[in-house]
N, C-alpha and C. Protein backbone atom coordinates (compact mmCIF):
# COMPACT_ATOMS: atom_id res chain seq x y z
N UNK A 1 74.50 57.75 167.27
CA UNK A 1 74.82 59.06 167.84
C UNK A 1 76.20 59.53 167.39
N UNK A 2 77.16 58.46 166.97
CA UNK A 2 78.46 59.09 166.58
C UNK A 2 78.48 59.41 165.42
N UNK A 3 78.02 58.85 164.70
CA UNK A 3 77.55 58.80 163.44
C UNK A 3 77.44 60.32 162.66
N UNK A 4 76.01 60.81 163.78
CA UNK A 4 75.63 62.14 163.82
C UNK A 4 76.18 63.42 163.91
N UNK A 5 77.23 63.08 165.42
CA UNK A 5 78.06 63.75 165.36
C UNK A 5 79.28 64.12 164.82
N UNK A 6 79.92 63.00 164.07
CA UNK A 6 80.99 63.18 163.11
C UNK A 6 80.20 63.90 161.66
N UNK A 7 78.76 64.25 161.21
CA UNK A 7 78.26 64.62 160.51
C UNK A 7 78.57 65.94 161.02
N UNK A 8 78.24 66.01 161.95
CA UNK A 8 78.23 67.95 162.40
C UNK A 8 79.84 68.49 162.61
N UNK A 9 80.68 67.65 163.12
CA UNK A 9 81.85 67.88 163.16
C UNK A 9 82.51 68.19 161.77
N UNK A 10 82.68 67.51 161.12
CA UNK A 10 82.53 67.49 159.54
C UNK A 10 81.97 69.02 158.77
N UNK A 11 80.66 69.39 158.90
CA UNK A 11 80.23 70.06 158.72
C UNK A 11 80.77 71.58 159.09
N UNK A 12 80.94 71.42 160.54
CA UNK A 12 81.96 72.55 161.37
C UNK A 12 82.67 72.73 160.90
N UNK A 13 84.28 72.13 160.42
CA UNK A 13 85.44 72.27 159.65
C UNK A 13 85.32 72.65 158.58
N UNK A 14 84.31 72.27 157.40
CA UNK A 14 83.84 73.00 156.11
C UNK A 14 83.81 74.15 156.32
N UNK A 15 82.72 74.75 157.55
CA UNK A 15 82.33 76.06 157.91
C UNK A 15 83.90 76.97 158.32
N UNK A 16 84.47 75.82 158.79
CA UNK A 16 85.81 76.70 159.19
C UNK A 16 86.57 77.30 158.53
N UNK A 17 86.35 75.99 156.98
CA UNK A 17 87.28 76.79 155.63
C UNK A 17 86.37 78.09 155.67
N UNK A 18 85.42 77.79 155.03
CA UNK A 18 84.84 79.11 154.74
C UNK A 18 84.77 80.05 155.45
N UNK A 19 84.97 80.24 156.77
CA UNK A 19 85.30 81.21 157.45
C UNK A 19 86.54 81.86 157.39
N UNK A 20 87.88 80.92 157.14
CA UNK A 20 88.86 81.54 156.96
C UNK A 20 89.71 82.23 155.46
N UNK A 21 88.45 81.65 154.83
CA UNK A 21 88.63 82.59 153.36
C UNK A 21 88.43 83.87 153.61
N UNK A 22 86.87 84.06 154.19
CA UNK A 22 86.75 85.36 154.49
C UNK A 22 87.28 86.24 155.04
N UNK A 23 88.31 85.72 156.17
CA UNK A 23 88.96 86.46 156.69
C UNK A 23 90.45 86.94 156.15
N UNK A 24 90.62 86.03 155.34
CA UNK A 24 91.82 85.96 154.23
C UNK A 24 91.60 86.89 153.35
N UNK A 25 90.41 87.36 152.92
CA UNK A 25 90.15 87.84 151.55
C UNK A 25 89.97 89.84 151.75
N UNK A 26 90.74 90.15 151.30
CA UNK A 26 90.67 91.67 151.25
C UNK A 26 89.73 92.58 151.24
N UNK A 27 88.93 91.71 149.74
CA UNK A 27 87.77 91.80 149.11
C UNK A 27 86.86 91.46 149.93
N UNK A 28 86.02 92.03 150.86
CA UNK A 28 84.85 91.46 151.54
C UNK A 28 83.73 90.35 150.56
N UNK A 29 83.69 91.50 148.89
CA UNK A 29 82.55 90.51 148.05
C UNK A 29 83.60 89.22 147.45
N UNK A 30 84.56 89.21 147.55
CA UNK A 30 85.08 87.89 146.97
C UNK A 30 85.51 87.14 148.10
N UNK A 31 85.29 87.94 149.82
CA UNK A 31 85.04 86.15 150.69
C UNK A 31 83.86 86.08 150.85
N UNK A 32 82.88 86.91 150.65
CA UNK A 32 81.38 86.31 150.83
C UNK A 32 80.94 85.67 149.93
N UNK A 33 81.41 85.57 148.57
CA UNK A 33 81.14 84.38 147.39
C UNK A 33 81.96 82.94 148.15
N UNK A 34 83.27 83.21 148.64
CA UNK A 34 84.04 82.49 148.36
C UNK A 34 83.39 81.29 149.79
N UNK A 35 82.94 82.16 150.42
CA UNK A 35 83.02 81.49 151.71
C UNK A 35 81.82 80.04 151.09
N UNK A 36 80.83 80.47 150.26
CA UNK A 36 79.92 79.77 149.99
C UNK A 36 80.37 77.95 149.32
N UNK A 37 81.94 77.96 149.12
CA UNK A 37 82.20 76.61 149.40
C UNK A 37 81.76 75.67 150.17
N UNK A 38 81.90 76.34 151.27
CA UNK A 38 81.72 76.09 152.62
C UNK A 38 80.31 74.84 152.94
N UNK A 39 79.10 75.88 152.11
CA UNK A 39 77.32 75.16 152.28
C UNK A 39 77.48 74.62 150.88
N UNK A 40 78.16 74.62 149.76
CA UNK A 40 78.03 73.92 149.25
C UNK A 40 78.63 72.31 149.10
N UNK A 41 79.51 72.40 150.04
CA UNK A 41 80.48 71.00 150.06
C UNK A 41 79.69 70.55 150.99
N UNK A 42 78.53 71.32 151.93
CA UNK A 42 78.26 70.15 153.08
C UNK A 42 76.81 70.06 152.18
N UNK A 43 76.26 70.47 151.49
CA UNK A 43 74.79 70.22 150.81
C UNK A 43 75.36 68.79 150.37
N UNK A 44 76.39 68.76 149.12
CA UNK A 44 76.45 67.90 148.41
C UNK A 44 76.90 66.60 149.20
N UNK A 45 77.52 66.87 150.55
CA UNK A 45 78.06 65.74 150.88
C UNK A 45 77.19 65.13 151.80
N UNK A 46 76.12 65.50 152.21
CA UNK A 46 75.19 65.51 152.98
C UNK A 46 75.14 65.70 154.42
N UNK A 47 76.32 66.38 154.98
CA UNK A 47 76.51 66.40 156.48
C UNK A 47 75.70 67.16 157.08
N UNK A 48 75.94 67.23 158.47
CA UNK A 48 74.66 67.73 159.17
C UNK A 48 75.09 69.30 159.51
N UNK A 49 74.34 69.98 159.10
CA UNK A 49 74.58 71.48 159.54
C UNK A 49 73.53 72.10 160.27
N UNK A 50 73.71 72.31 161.87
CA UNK A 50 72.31 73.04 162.09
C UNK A 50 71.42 74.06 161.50
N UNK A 51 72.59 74.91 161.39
CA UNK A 51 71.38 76.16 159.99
C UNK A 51 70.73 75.56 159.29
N UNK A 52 71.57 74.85 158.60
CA UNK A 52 70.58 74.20 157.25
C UNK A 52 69.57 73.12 157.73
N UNK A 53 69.58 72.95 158.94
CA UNK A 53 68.39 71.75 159.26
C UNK A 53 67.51 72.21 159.86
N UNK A 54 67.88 73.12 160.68
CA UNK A 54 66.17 73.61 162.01
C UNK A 54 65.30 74.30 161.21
N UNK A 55 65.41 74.95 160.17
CA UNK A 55 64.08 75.60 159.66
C UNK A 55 63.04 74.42 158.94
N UNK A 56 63.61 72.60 158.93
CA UNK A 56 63.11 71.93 158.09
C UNK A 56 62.06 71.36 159.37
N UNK A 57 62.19 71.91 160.95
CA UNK A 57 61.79 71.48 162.07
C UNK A 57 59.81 71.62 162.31
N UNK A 58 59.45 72.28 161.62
CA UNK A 58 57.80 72.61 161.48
C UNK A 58 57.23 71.60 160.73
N UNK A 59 58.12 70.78 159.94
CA UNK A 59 57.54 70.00 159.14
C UNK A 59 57.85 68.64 159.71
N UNK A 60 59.08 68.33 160.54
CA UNK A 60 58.77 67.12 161.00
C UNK A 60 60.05 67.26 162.33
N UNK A 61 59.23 66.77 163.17
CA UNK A 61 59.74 67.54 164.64
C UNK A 61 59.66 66.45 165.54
N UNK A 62 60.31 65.05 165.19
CA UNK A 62 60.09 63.77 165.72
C UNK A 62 61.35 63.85 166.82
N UNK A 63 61.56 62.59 167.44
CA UNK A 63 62.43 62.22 168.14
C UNK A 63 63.46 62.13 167.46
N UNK A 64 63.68 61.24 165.97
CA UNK A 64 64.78 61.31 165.56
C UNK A 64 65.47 62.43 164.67
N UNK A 65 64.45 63.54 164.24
CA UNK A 65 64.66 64.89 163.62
C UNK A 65 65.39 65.46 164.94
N UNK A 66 65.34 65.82 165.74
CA UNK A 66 65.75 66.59 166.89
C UNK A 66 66.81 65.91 167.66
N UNK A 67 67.09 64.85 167.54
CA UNK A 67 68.41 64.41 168.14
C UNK A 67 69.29 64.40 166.65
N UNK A 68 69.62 64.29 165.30
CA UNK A 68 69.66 64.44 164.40
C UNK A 68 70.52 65.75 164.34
N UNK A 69 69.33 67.18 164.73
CA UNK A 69 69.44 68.37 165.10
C UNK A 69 70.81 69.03 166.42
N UNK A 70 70.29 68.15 167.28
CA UNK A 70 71.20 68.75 168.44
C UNK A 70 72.48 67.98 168.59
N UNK A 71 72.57 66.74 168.02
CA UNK A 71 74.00 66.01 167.93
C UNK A 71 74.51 67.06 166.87
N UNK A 72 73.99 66.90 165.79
CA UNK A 72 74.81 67.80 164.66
C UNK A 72 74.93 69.28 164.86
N UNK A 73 74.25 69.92 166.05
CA UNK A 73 75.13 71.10 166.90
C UNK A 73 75.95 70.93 167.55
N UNK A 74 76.29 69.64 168.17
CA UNK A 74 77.47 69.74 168.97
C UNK A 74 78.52 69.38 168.13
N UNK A 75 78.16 69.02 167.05
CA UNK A 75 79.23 68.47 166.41
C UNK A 75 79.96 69.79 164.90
N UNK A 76 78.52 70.42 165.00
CA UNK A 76 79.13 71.44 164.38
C UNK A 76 80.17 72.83 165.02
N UNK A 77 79.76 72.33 166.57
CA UNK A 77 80.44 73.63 167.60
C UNK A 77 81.52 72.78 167.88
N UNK A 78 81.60 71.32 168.02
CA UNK A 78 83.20 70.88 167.95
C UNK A 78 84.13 71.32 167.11
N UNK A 79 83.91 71.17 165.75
CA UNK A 79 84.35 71.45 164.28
C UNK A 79 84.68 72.51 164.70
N UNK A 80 84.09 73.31 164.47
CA UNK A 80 84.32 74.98 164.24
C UNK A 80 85.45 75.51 165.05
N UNK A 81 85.16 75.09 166.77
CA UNK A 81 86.52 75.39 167.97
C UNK A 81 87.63 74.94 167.36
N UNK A 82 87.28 73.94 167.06
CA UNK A 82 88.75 72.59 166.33
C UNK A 82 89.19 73.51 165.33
N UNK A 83 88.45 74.03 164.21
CA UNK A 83 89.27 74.44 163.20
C UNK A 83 90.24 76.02 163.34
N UNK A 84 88.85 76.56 164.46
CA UNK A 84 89.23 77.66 164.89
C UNK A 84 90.51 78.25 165.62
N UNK A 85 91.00 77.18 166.04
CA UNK A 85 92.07 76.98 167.29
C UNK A 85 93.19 76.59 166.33
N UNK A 86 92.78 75.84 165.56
CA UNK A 86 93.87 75.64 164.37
C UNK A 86 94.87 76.74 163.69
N UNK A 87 93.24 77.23 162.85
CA UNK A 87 93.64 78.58 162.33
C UNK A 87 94.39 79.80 162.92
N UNK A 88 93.62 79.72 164.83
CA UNK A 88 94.70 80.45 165.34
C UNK A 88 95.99 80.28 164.90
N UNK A 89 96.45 79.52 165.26
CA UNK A 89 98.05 78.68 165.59
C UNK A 89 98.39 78.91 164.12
N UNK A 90 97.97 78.41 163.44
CA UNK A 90 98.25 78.14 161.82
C UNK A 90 98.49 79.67 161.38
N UNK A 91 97.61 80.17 161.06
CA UNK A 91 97.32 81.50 160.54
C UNK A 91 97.28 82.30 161.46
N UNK A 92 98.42 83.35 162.49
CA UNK A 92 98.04 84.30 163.06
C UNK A 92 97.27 85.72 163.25
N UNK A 93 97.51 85.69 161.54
CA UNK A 93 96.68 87.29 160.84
C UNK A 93 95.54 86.73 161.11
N UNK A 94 95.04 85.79 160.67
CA UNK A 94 93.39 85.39 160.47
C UNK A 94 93.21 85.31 162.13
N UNK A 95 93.71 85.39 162.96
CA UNK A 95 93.03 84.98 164.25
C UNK A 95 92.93 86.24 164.46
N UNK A 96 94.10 87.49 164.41
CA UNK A 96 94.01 88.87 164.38
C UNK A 96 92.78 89.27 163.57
N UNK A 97 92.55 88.96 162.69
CA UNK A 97 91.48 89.35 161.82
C UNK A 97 89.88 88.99 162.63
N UNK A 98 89.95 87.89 162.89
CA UNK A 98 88.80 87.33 163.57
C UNK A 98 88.41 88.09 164.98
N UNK A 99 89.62 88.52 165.83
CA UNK A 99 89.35 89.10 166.78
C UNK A 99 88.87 90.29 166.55
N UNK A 100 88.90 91.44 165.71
CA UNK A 100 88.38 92.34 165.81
C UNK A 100 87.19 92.14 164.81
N UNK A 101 87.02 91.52 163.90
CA UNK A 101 85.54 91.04 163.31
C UNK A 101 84.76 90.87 165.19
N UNK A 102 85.03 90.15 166.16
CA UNK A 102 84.36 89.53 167.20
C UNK A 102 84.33 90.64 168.20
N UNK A 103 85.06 91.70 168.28
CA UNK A 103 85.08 92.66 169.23
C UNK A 103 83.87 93.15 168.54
N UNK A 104 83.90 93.31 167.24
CA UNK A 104 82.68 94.64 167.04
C UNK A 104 81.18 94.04 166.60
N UNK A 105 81.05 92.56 166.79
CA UNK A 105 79.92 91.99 167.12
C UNK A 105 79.44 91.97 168.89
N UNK A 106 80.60 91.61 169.36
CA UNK A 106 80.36 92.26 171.27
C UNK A 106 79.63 93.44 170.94
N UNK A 107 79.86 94.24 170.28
CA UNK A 107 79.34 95.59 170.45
C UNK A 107 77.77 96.07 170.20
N UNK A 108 77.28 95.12 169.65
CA UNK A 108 76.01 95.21 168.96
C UNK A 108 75.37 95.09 170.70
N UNK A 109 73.45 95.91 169.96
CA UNK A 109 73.00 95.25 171.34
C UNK A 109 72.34 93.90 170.90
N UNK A 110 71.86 93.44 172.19
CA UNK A 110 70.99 92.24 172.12
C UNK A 110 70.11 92.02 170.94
N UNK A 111 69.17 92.88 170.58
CA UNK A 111 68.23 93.03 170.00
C UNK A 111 68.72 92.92 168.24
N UNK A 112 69.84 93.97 168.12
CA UNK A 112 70.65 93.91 166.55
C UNK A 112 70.71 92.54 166.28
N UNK A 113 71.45 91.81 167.29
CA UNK A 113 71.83 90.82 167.12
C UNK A 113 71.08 90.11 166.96
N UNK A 114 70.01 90.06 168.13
CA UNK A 114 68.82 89.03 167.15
C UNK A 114 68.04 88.92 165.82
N UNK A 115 67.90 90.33 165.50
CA UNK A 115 67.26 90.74 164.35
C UNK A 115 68.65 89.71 163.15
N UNK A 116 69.65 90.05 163.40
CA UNK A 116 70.63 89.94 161.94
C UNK A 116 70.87 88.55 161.74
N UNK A 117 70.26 87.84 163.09
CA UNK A 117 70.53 86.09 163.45
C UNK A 117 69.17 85.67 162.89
N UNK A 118 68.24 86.29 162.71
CA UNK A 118 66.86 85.65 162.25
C UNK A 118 66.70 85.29 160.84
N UNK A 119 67.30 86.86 160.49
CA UNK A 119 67.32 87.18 158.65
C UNK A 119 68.57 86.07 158.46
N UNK A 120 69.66 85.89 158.49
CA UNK A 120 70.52 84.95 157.91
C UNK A 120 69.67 83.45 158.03
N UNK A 121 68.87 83.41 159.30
CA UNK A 121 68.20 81.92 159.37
C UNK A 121 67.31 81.67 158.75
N UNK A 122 66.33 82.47 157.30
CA UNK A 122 65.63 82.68 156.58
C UNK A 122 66.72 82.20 155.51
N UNK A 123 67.33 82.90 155.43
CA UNK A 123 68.48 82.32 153.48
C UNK A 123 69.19 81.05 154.03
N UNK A 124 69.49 80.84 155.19
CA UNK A 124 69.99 79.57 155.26
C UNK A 124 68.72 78.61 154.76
N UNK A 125 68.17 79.02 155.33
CA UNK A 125 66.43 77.90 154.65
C UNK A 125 66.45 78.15 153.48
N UNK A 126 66.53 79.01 153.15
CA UNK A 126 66.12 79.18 151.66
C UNK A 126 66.78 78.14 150.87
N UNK A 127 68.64 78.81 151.46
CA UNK A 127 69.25 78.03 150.32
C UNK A 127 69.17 76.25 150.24
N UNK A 128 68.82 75.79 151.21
CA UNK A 128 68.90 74.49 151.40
C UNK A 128 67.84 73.86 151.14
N UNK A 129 66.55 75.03 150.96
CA UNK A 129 65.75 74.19 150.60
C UNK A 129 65.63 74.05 149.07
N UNK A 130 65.78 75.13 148.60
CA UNK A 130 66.36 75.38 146.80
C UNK A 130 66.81 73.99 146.47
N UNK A 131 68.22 73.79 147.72
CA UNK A 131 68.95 73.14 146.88
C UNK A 131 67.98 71.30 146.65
N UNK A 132 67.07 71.26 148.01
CA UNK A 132 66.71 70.27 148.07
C UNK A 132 65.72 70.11 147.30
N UNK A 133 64.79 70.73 147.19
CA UNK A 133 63.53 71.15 146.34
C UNK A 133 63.72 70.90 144.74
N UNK A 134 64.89 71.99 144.52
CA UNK A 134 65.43 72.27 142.90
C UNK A 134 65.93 71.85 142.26
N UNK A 135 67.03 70.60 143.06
CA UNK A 135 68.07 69.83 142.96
C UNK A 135 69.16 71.04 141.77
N UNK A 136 69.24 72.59 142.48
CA UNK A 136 70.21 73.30 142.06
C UNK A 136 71.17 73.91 143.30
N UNK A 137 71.88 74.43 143.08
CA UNK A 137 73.05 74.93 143.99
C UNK A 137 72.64 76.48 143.84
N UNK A 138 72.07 77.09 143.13
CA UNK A 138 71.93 78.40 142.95
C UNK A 138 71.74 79.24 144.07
N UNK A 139 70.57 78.13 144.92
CA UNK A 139 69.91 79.39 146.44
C UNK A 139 71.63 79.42 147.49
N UNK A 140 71.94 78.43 147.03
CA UNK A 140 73.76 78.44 147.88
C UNK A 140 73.98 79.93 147.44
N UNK A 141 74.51 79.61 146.12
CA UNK A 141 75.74 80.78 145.50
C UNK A 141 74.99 82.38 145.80
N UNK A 142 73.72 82.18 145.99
CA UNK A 142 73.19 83.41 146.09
C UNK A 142 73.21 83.88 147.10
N UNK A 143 72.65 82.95 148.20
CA UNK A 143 71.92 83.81 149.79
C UNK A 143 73.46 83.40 150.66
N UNK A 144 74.29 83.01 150.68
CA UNK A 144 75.46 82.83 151.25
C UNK A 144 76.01 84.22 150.97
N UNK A 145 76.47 84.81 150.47
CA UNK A 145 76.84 86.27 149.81
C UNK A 145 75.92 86.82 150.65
N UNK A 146 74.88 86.98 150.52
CA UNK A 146 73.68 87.89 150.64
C UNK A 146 73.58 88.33 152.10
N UNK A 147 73.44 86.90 152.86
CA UNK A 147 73.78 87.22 154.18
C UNK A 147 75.00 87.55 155.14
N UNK A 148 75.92 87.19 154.21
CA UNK A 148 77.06 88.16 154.34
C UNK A 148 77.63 89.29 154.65
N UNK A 149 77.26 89.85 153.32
CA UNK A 149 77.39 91.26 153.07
C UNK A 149 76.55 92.35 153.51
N UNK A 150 75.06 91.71 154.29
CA UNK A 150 74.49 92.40 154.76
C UNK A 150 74.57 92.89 156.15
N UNK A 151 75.61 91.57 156.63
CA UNK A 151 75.60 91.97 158.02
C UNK A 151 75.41 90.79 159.11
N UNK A 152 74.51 89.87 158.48
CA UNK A 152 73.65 88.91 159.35
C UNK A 152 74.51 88.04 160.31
N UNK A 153 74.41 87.29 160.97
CA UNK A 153 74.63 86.48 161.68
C UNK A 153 74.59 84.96 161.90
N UNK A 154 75.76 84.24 161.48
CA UNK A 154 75.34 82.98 161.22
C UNK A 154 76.29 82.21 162.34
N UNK A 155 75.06 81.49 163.28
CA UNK A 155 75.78 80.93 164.63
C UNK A 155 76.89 80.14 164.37
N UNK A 156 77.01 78.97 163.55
CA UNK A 156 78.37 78.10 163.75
C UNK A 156 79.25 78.88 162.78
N UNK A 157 79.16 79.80 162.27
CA UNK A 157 80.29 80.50 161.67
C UNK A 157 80.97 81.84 162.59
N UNK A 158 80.08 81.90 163.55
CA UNK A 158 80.27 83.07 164.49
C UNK A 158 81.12 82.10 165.54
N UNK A 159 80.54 80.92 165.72
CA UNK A 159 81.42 79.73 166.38
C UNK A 159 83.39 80.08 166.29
N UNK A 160 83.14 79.84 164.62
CA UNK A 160 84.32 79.59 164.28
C UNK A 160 85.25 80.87 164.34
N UNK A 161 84.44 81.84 164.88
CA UNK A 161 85.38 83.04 164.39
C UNK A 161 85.73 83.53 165.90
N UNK A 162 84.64 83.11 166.45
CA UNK A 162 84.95 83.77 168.35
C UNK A 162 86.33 82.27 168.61
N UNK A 163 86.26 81.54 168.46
CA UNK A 163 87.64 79.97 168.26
C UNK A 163 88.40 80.45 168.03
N UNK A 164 88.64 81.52 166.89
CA UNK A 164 90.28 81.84 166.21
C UNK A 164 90.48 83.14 166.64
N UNK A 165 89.51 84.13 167.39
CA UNK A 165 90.55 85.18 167.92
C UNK A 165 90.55 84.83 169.27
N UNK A 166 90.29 84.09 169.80
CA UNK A 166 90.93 83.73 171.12
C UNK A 166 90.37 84.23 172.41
N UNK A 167 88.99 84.38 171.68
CA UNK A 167 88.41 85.82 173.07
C UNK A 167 87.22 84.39 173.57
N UNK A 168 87.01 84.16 174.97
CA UNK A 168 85.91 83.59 175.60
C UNK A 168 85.88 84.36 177.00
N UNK A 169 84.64 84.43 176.92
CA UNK A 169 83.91 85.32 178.27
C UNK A 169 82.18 84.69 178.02
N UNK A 170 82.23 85.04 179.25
CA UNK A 170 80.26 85.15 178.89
C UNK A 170 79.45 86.10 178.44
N UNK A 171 79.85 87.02 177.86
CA UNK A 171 79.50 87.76 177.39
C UNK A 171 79.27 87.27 175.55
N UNK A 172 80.54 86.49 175.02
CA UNK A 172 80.77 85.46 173.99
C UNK A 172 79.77 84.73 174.13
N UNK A 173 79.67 83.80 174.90
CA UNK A 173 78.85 82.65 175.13
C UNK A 173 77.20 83.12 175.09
N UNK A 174 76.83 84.35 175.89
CA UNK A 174 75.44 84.69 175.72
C UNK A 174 75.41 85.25 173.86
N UNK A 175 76.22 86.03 173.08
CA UNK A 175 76.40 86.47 172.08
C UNK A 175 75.94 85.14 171.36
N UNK A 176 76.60 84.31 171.47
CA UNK A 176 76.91 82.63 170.60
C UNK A 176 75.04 82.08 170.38
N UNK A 177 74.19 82.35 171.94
CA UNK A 177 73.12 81.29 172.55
C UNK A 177 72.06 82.40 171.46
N UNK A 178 72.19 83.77 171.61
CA UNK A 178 71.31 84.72 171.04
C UNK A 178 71.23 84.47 169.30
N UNK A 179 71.95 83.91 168.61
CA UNK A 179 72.78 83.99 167.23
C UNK A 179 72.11 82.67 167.29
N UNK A 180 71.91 81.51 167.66
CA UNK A 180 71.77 80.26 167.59
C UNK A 180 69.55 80.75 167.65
N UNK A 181 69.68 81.24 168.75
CA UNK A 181 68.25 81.79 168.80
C UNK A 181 67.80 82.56 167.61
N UNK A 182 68.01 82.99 167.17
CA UNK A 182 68.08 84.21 166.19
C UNK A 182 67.80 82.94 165.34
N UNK A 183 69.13 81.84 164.86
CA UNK A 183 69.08 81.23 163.40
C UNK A 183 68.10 80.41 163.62
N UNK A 184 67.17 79.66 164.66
CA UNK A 184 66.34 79.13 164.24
C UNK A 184 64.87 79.57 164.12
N UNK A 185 64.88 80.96 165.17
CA UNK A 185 63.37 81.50 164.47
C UNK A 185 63.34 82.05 163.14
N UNK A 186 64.77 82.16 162.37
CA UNK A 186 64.52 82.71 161.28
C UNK A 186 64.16 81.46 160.40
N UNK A 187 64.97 80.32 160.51
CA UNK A 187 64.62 79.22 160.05
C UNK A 187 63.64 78.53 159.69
N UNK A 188 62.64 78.59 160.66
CA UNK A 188 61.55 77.83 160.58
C UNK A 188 60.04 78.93 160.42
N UNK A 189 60.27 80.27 160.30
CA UNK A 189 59.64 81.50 160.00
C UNK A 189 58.88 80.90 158.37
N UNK A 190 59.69 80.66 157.46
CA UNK A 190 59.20 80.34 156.30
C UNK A 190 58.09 79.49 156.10
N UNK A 191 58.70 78.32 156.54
CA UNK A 191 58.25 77.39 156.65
C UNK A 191 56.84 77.22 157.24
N UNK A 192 56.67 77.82 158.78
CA UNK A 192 55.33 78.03 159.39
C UNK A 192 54.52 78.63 158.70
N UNK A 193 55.14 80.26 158.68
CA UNK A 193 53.85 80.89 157.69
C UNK A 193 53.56 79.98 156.55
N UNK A 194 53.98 79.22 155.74
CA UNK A 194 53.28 78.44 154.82
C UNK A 194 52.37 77.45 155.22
N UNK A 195 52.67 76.82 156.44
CA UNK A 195 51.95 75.59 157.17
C UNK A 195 50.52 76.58 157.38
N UNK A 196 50.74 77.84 158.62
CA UNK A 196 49.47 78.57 158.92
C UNK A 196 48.57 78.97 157.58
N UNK A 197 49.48 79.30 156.54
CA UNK A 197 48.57 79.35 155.41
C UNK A 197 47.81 78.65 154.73
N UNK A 198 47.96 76.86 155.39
CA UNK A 198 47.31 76.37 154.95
C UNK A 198 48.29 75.28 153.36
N UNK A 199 49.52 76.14 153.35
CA UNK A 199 50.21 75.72 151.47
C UNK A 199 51.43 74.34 151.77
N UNK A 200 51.16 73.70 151.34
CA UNK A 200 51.87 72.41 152.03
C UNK A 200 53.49 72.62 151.24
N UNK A 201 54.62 72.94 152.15
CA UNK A 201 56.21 72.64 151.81
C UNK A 201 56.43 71.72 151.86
N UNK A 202 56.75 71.22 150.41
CA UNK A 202 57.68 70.11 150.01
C UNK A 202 58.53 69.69 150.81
């Protein structure tokens, strides 16, 4: 179990760099490339990232897949606070920066939010499965950007960004649970429709 969780913790702090590029970067398209360090240092290193694991959940949905799963959420929502709280302190612009990125996600309704948490949980599958499938990095460099710039919603990076501007309410916390909801029906969306179709995923 510690094991697991120092995988997700691990994983969290990666996510944290890459979160704070983005917020560093002027250029929105050169932190949404940039941020993609981020899934590529935890692909290669093999740590546990919930995005990148719950859409693999239709295909094998055991006891040890799902504790696997939910240790390496807590350990990715440790990470992320940890780095987040850092970055506050460390970097004050970036926590300024983060706070109003997080005010104008408060703002969305319920529903936006789910929709933009589903679609990012589709390219998170994608890319991880590319990478696993293809043994290439490409579905990274691509759908990391992609869901980016479009808007979407990616829960432990939304983690890391509600951490560094300093804002908690429940209003945050329901925002956080909806985004987490969101990333795994988008996640495992792929995946099923292929199972219902009958087409067996690798």
């Amino acid at each position: 179990m510690f094991k697991k969780t120092i995988s997700g913790l691990s994983a969290g702090l990666l996510i944290a760099i890459g979160g704070s590029v983005f917020l560093a970067c002027d250029n929105r398209y050169a932190g949404a490339v940039l941020f993609s360090v981020a899934l590529l240092c935890i692909c290669l290193k093999g740590y546990a990232l919930f995005t990148g694991k719950v859409g693999f959940l239709p295909e094998k949905h055991g006891r040890e897949e799902l504790s696997v799963l939910l240790l390496g959420l807590l350990g990715n929502a440790a990470g992320t606070v940890l780095g987040g709280w850092l970055i506050r302190v460390g970097l004050p612009a970036l926590g300024s920066a983060a706070q109003t990125l997080c005010e104008a996600k408060l703002a969305q309704l319920p529903a936006q939010t789910l929709i933009r948490a589903l679609f990012c949980g589709i390219l998170m599958y994608l890319a991880v499965s590319v990478y696993r499938d293809q043994k290439t990095v490409l579905g990274i460099l691509f759908c990391i950007p992609v869901f980016i710039l479009s808007g979407f919603e990616h829960s432990i990076a939304d983690i890391f960004y509600f951490a560094a501007s300093g804002i908690v309410s429940l209003k945050a916390f329901g925002f956080l649970m909806l985004v987490i909801l969101g990333n795994s029906l988008g996640g495992m969306l792929l995946p099923g429709l292929a199972m219902m179709g009958g087409k067996r995923n690798a």
